[in-house]
PDB file of N, CA and C in Angstrom:
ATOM      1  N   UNK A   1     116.688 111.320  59.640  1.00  0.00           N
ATOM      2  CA  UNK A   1     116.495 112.266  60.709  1.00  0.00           C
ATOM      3  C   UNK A   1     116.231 111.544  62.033  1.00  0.00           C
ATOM      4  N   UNK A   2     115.721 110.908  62.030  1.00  0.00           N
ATOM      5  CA  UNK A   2     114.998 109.981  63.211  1.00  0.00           C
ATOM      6  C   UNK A   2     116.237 109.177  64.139  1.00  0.00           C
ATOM      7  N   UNK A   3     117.170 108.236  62.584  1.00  0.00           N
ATOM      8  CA  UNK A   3     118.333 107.827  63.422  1.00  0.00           C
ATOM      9  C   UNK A   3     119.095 108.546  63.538  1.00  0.00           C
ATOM     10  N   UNK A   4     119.444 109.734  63.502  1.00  0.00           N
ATOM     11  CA  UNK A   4     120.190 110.692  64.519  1.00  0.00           C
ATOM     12  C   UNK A   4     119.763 111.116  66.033  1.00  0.00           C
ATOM     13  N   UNK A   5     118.276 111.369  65.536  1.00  0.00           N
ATOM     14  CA  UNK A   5     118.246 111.606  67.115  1.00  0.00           C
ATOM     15  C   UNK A   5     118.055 110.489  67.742  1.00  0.00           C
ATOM     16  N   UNK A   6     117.508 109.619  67.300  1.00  0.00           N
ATOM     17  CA  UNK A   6     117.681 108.156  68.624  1.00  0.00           C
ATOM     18  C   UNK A   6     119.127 107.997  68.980  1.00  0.00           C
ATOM     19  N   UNK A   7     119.903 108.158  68.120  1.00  0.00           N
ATOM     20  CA  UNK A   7     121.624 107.953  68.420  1.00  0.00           C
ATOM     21  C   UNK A   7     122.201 109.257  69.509  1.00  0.00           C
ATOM     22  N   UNK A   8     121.441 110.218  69.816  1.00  0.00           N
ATOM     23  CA  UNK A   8     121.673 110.929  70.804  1.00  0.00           C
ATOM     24  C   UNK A   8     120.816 110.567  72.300  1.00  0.00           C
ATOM     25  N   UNK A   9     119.827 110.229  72.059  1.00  0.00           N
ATOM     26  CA  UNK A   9     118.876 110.021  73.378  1.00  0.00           C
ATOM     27  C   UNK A   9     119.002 108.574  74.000  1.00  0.00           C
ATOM     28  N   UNK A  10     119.570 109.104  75.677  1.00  0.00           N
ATOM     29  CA  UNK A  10     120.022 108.047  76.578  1.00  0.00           C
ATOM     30  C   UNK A  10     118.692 107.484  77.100  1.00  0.00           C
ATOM     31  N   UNK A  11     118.621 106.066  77.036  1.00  0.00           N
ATOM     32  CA  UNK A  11     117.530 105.317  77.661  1.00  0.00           C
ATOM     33  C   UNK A  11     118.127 105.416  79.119  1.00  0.00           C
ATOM     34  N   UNK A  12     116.485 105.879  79.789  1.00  0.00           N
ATOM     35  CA  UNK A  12     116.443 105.809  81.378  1.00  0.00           C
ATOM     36  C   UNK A  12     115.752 104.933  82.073  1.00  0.00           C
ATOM     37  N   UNK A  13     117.130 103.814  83.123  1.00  0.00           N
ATOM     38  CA  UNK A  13     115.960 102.911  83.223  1.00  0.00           C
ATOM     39  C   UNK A  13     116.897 102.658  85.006  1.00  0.00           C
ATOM     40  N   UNK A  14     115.197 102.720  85.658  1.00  0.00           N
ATOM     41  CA  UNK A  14     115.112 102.632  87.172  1.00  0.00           C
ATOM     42  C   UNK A  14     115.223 101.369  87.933  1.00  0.00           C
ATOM     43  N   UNK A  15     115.174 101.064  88.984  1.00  0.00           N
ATOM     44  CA  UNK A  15     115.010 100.185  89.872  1.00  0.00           C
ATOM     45  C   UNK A  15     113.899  99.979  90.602  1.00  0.00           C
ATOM     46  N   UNK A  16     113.147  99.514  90.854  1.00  0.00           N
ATOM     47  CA  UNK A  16     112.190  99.315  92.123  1.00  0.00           C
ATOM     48  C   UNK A  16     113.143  99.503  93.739  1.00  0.00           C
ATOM     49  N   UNK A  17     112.430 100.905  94.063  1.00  0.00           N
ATOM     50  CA  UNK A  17     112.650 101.665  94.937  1.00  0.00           C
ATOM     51  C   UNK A  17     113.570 102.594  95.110  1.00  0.00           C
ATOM     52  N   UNK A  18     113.818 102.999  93.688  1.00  0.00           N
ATOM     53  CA  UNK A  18     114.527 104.587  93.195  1.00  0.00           C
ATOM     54  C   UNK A  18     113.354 105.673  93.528  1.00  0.00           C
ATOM     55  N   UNK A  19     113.706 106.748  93.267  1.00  0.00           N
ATOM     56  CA  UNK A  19     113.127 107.797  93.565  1.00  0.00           C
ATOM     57  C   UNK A  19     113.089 108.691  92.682  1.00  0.00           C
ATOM     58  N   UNK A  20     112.054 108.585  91.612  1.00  0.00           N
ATOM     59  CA  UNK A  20     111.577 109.550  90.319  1.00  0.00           C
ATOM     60  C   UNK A  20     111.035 110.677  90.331  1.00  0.00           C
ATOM     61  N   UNK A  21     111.614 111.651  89.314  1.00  0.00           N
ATOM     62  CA  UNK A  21     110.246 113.137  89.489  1.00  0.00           C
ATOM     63  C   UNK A  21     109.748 112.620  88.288  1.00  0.00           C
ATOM     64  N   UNK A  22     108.387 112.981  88.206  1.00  0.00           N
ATOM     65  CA  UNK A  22     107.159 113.381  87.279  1.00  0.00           C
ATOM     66  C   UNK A  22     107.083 114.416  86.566  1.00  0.00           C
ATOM     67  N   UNK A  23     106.717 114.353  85.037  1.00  0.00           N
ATOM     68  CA  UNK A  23     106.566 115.486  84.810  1.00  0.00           C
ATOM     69  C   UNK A  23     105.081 116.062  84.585  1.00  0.00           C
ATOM     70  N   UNK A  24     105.246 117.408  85.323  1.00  0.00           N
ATOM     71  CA  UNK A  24     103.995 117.570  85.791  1.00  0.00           C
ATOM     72  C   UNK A  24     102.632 117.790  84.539  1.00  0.00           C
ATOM     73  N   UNK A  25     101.636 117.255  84.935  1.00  0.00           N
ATOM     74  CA  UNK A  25     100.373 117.713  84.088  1.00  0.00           C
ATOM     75  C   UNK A  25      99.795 118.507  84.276  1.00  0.00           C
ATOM     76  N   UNK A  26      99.490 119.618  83.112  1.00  0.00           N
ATOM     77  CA  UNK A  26      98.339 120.640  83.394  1.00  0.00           C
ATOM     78  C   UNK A  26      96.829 120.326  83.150  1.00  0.00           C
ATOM     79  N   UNK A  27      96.298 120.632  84.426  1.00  0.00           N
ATOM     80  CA  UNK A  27      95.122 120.943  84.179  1.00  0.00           C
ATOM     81  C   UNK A  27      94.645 122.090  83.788  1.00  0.00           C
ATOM     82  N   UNK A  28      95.188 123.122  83.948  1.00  0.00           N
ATOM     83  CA  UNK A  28      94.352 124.341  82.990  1.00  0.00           C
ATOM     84  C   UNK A  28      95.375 125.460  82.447  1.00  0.00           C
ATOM     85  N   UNK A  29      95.434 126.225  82.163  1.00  0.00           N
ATOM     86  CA  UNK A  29      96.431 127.344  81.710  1.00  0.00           C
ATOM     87  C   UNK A  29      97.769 127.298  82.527  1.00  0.00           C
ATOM     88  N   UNK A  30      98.798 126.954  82.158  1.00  0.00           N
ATOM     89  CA  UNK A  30      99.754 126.941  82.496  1.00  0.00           C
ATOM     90  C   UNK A  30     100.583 128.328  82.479  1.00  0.00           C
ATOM     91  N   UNK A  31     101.917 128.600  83.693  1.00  0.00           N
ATOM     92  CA  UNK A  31     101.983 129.524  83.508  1.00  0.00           C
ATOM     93  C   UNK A  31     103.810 129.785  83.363  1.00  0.00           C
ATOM     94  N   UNK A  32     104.235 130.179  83.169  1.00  0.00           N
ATOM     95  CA  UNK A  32     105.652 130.409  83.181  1.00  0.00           C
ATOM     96  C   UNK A  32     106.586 130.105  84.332  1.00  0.00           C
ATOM     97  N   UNK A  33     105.731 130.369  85.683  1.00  0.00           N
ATOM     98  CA  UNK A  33     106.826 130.241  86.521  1.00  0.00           C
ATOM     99  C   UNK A  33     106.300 128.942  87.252  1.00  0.00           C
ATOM    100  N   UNK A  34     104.910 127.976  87.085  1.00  0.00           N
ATOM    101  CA  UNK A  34     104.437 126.711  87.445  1.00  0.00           C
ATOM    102  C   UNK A  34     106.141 125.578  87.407  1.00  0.00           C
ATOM    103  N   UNK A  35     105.780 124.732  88.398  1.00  0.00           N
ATOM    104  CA  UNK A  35     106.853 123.605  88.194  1.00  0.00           C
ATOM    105  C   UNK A  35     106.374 122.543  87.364  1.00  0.00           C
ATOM    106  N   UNK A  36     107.326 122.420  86.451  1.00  0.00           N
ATOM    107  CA  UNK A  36     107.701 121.266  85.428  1.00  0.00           C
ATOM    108  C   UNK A  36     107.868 119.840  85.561  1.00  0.00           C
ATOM    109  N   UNK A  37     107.849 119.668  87.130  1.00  0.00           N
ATOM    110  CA  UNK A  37     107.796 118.216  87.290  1.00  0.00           C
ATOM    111  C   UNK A  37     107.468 118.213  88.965  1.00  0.00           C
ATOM    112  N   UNK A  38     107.110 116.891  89.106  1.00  0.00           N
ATOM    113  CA  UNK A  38     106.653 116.696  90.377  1.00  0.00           C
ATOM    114  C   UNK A  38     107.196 115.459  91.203  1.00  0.00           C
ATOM    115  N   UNK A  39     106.754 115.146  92.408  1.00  0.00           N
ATOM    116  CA  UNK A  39     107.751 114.054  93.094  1.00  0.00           C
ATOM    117  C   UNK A  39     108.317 114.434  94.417  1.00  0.00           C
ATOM    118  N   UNK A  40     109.022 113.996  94.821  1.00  0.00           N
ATOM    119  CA  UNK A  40     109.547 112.838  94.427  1.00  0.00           C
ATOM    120  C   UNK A  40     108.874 111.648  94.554  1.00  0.00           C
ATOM    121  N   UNK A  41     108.774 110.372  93.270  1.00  0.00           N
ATOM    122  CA  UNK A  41     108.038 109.073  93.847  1.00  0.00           C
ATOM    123  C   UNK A  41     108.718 108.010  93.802  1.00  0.00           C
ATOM    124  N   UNK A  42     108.369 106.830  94.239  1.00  0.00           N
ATOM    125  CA  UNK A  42     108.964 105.719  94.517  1.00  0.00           C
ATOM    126  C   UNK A  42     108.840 104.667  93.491  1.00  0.00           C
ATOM    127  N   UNK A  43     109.567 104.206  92.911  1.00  0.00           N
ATOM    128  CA  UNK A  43     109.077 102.940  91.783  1.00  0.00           C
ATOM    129  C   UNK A  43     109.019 101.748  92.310  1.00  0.00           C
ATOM    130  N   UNK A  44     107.898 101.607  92.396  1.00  0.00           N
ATOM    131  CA  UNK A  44     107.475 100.120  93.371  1.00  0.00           C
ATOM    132  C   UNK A  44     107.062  98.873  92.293  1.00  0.00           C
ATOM    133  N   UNK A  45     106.974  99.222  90.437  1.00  0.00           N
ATOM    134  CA  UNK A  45     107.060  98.217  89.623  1.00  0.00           C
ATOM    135  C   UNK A  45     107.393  98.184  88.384  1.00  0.00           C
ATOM    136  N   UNK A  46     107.776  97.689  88.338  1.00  0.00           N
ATOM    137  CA  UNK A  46     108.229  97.395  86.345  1.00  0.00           C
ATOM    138  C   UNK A  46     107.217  96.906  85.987  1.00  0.00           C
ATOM    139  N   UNK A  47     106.833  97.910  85.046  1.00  0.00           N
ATOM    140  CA  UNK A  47     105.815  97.174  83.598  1.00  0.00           C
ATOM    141  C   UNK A  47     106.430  97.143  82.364  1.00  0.00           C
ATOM    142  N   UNK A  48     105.948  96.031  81.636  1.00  0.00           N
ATOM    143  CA  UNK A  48     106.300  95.952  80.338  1.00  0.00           C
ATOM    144  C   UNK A  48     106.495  97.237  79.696  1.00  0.00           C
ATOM    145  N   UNK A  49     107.328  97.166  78.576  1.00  0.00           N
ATOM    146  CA  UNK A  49     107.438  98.601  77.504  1.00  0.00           C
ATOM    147  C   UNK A  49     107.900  99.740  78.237  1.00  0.00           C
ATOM    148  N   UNK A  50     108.736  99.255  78.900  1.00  0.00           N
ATOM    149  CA  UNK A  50     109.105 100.608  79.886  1.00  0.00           C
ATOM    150  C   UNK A  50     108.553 101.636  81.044  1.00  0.00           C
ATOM    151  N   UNK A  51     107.674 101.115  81.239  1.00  0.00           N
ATOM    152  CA  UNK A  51     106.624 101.662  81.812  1.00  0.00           C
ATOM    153  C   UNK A  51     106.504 101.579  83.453  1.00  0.00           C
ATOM    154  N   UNK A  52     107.038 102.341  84.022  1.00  0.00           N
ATOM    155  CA  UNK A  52     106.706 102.123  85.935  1.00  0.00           C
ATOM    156  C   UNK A  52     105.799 102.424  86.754  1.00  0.00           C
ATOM    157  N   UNK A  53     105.732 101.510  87.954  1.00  0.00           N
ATOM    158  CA  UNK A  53     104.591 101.845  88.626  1.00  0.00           C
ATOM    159  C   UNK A  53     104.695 102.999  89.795  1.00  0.00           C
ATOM    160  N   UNK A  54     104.632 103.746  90.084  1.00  0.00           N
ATOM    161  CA  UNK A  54     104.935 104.968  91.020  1.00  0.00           C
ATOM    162  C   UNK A  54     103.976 104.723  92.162  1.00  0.00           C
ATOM    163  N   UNK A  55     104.752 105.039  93.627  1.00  0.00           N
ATOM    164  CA  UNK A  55     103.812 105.381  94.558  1.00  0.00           C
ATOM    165  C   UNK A  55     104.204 106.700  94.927  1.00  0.00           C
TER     166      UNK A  55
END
């Protein structure tokens, strides 16, 4: 099951000084029509494990 879906899901990978949305976090009851992501931010670093630094 697992290697099927990894064999569908495209790795996304940025540049330092692309321009990313976030997806957004709730802090409390979320609601249906709230936005799903946030941004736009700037990737100002590569971290290990895939991981970027956003300003």
């Amino acid at each position: 099951m697992a290697k099927a879906y990894n064999a569908r899901v495209k790795s996304r990978n940025f540049q330092v000084g692309d321009l990313v949305m976030r997806k957004a976090e709730a802090s409390g009851p979320v609601g249906k029509l709230d936005p799903k992501w946030e941004g736009p931010y700037k990737v100002v670093e590569i971290v290990n494990g895939g991981a970027y630094r956003l300003q």
